[in-house]
N, C-alpha and C. Protein backbone atom coordinates (compact mmCIF):
# COMPACT_ATOMS: atom_id res chain seq x y z
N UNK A 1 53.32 -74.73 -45.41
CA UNK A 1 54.14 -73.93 -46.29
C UNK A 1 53.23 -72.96 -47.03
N UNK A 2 53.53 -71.23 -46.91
CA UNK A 2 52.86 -70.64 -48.30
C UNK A 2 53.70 -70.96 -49.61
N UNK A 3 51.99 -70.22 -49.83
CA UNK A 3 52.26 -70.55 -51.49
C UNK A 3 51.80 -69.25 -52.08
N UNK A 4 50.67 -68.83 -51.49
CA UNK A 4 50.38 -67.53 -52.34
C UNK A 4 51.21 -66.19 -52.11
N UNK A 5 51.37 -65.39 -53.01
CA UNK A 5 52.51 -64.47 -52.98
C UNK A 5 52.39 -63.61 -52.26
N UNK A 6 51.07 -63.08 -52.30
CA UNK A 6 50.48 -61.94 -51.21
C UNK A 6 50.74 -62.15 -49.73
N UNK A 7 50.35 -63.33 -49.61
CA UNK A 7 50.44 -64.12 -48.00
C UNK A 7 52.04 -64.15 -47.72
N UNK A 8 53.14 -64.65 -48.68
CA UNK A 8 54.27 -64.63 -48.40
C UNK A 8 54.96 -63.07 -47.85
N UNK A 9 54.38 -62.37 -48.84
CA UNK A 9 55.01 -60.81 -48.62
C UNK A 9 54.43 -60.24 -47.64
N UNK A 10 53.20 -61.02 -46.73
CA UNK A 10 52.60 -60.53 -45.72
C UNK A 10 53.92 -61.24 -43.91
N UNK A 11 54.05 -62.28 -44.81
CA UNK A 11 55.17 -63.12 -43.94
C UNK A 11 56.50 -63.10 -43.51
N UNK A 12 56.80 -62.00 -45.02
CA UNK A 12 58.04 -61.66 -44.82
C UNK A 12 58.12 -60.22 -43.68
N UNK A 13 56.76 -59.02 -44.48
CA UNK A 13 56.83 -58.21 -43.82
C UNK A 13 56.63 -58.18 -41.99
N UNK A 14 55.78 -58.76 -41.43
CA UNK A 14 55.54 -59.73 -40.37
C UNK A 14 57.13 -60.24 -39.20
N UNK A 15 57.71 -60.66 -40.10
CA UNK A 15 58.63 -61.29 -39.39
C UNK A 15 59.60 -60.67 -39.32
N UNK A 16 60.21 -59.72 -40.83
CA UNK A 16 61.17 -58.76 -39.96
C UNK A 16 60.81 -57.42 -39.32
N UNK A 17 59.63 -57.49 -39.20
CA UNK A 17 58.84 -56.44 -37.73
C UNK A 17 59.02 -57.35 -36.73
N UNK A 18 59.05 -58.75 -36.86
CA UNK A 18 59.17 -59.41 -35.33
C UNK A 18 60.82 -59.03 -34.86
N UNK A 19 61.33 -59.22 -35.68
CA UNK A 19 63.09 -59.72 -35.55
C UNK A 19 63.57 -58.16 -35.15
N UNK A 20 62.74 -56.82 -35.49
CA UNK A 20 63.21 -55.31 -35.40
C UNK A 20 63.10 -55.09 -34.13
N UNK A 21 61.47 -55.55 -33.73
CA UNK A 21 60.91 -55.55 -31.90
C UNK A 21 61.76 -56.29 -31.39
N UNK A 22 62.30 -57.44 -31.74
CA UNK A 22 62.89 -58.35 -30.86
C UNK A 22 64.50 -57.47 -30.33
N UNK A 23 65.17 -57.03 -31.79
CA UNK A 23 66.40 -56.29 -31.59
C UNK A 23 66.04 -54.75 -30.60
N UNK A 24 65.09 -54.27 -30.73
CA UNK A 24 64.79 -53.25 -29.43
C UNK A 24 64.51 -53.58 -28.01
N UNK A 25 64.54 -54.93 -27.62
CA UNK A 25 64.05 -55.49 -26.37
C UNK A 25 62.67 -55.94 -26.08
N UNK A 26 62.15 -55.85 -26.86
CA UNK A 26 60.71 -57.09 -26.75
C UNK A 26 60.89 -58.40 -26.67
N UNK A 27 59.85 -59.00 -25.89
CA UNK A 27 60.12 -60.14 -25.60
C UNK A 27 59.06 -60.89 -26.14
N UNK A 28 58.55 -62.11 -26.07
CA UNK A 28 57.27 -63.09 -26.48
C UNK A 28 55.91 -63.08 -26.32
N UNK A 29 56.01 -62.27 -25.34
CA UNK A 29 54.44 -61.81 -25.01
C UNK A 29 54.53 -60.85 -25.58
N UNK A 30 54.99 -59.56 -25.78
CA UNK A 30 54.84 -57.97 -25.96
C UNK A 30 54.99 -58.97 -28.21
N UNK A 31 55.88 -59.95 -28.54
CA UNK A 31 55.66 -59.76 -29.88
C UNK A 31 54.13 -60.62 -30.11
N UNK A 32 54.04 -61.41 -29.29
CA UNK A 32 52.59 -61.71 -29.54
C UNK A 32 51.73 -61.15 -29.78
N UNK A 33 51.54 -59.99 -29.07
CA UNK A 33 50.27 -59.52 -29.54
C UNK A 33 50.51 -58.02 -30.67
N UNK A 34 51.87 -58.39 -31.17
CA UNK A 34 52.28 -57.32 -31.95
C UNK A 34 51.85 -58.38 -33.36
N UNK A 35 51.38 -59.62 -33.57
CA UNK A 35 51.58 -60.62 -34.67
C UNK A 35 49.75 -60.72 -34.03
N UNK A 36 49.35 -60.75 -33.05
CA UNK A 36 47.58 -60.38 -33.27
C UNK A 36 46.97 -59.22 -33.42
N UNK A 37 47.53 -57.85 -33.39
CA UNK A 37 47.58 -56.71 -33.94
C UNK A 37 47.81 -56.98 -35.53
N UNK A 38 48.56 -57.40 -35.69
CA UNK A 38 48.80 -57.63 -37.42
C UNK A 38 47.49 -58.17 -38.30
N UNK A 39 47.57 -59.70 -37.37
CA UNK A 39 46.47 -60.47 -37.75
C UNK A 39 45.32 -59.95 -37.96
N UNK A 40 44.86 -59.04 -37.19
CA UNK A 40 44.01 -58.86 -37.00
C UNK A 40 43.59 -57.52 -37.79
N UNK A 41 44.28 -56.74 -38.07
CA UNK A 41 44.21 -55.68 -39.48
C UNK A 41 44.21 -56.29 -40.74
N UNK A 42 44.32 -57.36 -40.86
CA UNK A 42 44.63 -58.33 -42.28
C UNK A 42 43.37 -58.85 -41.80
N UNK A 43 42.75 -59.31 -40.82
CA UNK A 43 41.01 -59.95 -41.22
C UNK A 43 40.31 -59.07 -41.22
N UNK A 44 40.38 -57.17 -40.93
CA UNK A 44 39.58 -56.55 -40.95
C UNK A 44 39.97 -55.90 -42.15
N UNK A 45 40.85 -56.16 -42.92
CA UNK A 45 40.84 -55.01 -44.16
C UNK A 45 40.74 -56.27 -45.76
N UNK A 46 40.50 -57.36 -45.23
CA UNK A 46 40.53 -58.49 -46.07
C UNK A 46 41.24 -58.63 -47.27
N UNK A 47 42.08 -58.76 -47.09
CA UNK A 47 43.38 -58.27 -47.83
C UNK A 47 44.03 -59.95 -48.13
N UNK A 48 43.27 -60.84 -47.57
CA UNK A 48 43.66 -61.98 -48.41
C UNK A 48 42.44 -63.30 -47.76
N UNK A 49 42.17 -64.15 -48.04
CA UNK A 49 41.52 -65.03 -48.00
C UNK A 49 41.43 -65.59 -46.17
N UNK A 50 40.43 -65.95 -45.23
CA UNK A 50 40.43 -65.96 -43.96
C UNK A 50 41.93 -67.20 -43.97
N UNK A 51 41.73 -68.46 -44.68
CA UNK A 51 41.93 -69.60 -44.56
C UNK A 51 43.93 -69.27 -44.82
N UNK A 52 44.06 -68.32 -45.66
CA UNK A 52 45.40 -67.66 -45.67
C UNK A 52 45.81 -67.35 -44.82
N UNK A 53 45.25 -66.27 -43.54
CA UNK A 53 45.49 -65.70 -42.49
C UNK A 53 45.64 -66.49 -41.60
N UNK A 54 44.95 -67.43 -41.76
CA UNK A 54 45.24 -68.64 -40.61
C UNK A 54 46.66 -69.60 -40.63
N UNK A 55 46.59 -69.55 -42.06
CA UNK A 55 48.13 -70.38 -42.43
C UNK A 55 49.23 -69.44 -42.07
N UNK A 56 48.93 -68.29 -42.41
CA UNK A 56 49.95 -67.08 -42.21
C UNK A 56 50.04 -67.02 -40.53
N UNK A 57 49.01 -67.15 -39.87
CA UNK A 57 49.70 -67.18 -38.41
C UNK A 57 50.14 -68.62 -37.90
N UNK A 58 49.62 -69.82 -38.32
CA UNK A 58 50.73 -70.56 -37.86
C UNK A 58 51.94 -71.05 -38.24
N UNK A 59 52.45 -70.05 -39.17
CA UNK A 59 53.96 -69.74 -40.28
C UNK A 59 54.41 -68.95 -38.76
N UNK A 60 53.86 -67.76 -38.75
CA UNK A 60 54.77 -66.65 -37.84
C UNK A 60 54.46 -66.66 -36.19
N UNK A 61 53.84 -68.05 -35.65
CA UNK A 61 54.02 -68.49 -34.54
C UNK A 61 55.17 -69.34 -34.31
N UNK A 62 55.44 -70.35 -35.70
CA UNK A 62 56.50 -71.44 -35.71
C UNK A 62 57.39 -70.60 -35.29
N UNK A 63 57.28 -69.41 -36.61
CA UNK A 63 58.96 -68.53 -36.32
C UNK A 63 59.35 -67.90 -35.29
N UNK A 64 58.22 -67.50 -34.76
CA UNK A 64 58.68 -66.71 -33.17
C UNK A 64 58.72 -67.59 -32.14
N UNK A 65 58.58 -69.18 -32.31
CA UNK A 65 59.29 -69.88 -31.23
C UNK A 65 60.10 -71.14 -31.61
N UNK A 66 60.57 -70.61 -32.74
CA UNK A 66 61.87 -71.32 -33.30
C UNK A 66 62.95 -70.32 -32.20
N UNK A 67 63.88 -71.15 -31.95
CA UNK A 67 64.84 -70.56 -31.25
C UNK A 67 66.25 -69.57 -32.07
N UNK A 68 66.24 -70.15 -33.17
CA UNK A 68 67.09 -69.84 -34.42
C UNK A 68 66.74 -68.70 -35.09
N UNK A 69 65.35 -68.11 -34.74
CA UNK A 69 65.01 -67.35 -35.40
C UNK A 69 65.53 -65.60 -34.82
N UNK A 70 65.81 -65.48 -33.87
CA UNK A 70 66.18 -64.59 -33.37
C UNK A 70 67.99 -64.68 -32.42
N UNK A 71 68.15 -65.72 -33.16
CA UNK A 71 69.66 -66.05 -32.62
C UNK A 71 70.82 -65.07 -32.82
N UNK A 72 71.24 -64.37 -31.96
CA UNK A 72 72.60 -63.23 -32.48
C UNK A 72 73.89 -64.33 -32.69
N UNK A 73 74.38 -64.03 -34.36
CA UNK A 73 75.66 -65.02 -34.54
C UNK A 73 76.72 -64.30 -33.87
N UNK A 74 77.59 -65.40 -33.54
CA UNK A 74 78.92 -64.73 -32.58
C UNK A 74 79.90 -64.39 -33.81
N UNK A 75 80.61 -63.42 -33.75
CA UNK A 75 81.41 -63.25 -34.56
C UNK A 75 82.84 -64.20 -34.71
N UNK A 76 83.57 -64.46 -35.44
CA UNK A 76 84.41 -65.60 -36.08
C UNK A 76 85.96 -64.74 -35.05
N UNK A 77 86.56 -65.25 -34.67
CA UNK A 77 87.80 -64.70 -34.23
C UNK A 77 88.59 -64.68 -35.22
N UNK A 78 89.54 -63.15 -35.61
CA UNK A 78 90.26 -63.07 -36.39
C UNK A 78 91.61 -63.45 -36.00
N UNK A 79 91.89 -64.42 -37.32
CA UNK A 79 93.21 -64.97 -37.46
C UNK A 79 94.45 -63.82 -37.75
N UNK A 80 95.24 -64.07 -37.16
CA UNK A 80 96.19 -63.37 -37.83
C UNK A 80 97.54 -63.82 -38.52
N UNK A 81 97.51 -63.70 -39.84
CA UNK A 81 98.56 -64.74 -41.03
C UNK A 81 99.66 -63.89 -40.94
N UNK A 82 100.94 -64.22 -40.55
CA UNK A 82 102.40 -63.32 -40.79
C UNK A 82 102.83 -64.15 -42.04
């Protein structure tokens, strides 16, 4: 779980760049290395602690192979009340 705030807002930003690629047709490999591209500007501009970055990628590995995480909800069928 994070905890530090920086790392979170790095997690949030992170993941709905995953969920944007995913809605344009990217798939698991092409977001992979869109989340080691990331990673990897965050250990070269040191922008938070190594041991953060590490927690921060196995946060946004869980999420990109959680299945839920990119799930399209079906829409509810409308009732119709006379």
């Amino acid at each position: 779980m994070l905890q530090d705030t920086k790392t979170i807002r790095f997690y949030q930003r992170l993941t709905d760049g995953l969920v944007a690629q995913w809605n344009r047709g990217y798939r698991n490999d092409e977001l992979r290395l869109y989340i080691e591209g990331y990673l990897a500007a965050l250990r070269h501009s040191d922008a938070i602690e190594p041991y953060l970055i590490n927690r921060l990628e196995e946060e946004v590995i869980r999420f990109l192979y959680d299945p839920a995480s990119f799930a399209v909800p079906e829409p509810q069928p409308e009732t119709d009340f006379y």
